[in-house]
C-alpha atoms as a PDB file:
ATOM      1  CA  UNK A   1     -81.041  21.209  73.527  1.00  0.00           C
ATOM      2  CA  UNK A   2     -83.637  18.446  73.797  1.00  0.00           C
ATOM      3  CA  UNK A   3     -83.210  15.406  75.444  1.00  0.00           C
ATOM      4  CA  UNK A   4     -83.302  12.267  73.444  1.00  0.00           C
ATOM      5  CA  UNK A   5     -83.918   8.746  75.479  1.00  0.00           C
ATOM      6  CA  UNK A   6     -82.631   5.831  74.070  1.00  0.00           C
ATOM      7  CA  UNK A   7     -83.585   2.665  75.606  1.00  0.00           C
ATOM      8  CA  UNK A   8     -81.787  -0.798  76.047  1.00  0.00           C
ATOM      9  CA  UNK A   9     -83.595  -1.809  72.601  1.00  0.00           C
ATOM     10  CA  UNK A  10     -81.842   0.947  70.481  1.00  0.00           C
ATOM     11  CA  UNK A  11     -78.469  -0.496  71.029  1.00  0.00           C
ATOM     12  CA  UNK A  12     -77.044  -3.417  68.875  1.00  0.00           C
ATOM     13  CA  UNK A  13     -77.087  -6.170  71.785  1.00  0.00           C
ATOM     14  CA  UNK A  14     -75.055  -5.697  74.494  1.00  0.00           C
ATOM     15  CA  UNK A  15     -72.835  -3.240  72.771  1.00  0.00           C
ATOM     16  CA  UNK A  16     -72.259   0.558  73.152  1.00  0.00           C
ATOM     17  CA  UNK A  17     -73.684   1.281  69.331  1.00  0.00           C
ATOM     18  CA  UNK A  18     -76.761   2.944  68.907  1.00  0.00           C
ATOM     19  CA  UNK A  19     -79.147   1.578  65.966  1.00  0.00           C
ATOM     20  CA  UNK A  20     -78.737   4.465  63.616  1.00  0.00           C
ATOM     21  CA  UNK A  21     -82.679   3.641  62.532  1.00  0.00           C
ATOM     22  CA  UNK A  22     -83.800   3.757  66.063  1.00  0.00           C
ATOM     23  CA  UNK A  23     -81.729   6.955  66.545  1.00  0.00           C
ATOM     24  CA  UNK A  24     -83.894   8.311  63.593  1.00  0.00           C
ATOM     25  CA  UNK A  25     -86.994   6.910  65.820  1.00  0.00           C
ATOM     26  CA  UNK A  26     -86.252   9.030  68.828  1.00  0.00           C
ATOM     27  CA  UNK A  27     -85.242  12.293  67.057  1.00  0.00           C
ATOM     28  CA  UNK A  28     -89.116  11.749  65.525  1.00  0.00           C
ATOM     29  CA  UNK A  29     -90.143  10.769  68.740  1.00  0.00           C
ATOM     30  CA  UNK A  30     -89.065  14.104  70.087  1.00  0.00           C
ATOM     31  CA  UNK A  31     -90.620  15.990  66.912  1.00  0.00           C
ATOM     32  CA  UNK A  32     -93.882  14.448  68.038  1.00  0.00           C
ATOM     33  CA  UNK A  33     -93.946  15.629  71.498  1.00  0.00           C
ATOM     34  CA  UNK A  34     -93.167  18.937  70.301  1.00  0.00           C
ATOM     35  CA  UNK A  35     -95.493  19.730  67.825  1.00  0.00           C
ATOM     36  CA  UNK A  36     -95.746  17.598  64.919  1.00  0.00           C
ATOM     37  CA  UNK A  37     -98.807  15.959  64.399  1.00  0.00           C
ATOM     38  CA  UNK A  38     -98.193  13.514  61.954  1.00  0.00           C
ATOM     39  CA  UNK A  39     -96.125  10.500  63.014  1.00  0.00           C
ATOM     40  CA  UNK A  40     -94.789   9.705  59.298  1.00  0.00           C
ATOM     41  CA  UNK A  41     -93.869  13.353  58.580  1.00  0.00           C
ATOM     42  CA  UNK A  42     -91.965  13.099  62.100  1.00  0.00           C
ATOM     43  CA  UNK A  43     -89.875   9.877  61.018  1.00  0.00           C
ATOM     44  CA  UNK A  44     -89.415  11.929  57.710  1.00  0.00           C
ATOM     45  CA  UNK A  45     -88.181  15.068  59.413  1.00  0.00           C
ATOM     46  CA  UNK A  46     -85.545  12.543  61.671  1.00  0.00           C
ATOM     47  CA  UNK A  47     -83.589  11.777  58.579  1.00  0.00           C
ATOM     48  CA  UNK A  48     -81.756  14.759  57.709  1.00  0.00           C
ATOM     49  CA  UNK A  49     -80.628  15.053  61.015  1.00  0.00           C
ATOM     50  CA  UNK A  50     -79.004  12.284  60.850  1.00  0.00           C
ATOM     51  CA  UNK A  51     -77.805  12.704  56.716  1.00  0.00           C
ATOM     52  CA  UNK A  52     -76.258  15.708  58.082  1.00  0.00           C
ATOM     53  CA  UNK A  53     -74.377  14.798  61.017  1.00  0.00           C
ATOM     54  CA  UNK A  54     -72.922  11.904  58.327  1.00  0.00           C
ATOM     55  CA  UNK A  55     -72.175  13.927  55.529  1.00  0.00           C
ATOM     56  CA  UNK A  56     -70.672  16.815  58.490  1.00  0.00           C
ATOM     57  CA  UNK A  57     -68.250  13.810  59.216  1.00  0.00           C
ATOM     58  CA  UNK A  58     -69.461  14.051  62.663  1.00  0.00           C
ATOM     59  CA  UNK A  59     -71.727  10.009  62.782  1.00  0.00           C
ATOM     60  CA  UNK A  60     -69.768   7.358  61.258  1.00  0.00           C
ATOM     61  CA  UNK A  61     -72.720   4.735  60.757  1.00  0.00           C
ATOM     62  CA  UNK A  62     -71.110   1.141  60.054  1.00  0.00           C
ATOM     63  CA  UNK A  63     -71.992  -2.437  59.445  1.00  0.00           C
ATOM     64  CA  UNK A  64     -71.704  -4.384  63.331  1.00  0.00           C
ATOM     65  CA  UNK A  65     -70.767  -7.532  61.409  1.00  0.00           C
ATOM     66  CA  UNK A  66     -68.147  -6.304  58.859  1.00  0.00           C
ATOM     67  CA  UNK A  67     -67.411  -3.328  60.535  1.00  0.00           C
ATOM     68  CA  UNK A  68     -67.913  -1.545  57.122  1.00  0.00           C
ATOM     69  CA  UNK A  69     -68.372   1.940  56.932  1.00  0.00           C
ATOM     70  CA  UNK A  70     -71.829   2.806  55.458  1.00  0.00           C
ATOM     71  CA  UNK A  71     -72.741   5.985  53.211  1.00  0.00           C
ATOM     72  CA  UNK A  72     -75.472   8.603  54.669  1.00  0.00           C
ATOM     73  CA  UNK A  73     -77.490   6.749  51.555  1.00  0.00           C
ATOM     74  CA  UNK A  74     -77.300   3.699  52.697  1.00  0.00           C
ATOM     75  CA  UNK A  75     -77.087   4.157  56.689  1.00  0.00           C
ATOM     76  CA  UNK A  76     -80.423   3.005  58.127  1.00  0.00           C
ATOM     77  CA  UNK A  77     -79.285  -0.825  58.624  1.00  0.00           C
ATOM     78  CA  UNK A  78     -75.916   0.525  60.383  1.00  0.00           C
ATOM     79  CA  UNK A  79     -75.046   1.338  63.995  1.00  0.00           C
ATOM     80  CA  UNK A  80     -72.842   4.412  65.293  1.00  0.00           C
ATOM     81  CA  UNK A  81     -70.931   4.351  68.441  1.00  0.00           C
ATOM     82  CA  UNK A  82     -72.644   6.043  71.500  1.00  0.00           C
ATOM     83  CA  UNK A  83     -70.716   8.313  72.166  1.00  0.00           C
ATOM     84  CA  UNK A  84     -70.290  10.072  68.878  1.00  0.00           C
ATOM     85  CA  UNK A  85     -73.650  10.454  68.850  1.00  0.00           C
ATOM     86  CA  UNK A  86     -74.027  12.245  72.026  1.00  0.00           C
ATOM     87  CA  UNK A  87     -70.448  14.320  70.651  1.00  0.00           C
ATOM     88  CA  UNK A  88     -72.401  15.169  67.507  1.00  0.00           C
ATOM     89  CA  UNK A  89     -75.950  16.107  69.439  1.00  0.00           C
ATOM     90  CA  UNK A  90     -73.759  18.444  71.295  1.00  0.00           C
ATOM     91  CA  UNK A  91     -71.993  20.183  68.126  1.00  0.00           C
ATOM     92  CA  UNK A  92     -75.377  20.596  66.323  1.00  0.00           C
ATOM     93  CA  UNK A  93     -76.467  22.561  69.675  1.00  0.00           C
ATOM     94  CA  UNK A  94     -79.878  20.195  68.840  1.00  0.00           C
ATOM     95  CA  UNK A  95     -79.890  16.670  71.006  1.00  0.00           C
ATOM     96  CA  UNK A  96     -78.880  15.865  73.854  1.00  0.00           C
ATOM     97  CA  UNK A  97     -78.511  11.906  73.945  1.00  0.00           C
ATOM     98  CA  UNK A  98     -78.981   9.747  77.013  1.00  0.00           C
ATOM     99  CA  UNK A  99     -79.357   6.607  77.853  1.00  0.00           C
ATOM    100  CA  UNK A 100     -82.820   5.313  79.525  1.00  0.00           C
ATOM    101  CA  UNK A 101     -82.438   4.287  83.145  1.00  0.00           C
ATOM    102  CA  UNK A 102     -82.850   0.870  83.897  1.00  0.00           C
END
């Protein structure tokens, strides 16, 4: 599994929900340092990670203000609890999720 390092700035404020977007950012992050080259074909390649850990029921991405549930289409603006993103990093064998020491 690769580690994943989220920093203070990924979260929504001072809450424990991860900025699905920003999420996307580090998996590409990652896909840089291990190979990829291009840094728009690495926030590309983030995506379906993410689209598939939605439509696997395994991220629930949702609206912080309405607390809306959002669809994998429409999931960039939306947050997903911390923890069930580390719970779904584990299940996909793929990402393991930490957060940045301070």
């Amino acid at each position: 599994m690769y580690r994943v390092e989220l920093g203070s700035d990924d979260f929504d404020g001072d809450s424990d929900a991860v900025k699905v977007a920003n999420a996307a950012s580090a998996i590409a992050k990652l896909l840089l340092a291990k190979g990829n080259k291009n840094k728009f074909q690495a926030e590309r390649d983030a995506w379906p990670h993410i689209i598939t850990g939605i439509t696997a029921g395994k991220l629930h991405p949702f609206n912080p203000a309405t607390l809306d549930l959002y669809s994998a289409e429409h999931c960039a603006d939306g947050v997903v609890r911390f923890d069930e993103l580390v719970a779904w990093g584990q299940w996909c064998k793929r990402f393991n999720f930490v957060k940045q020491a301070v």
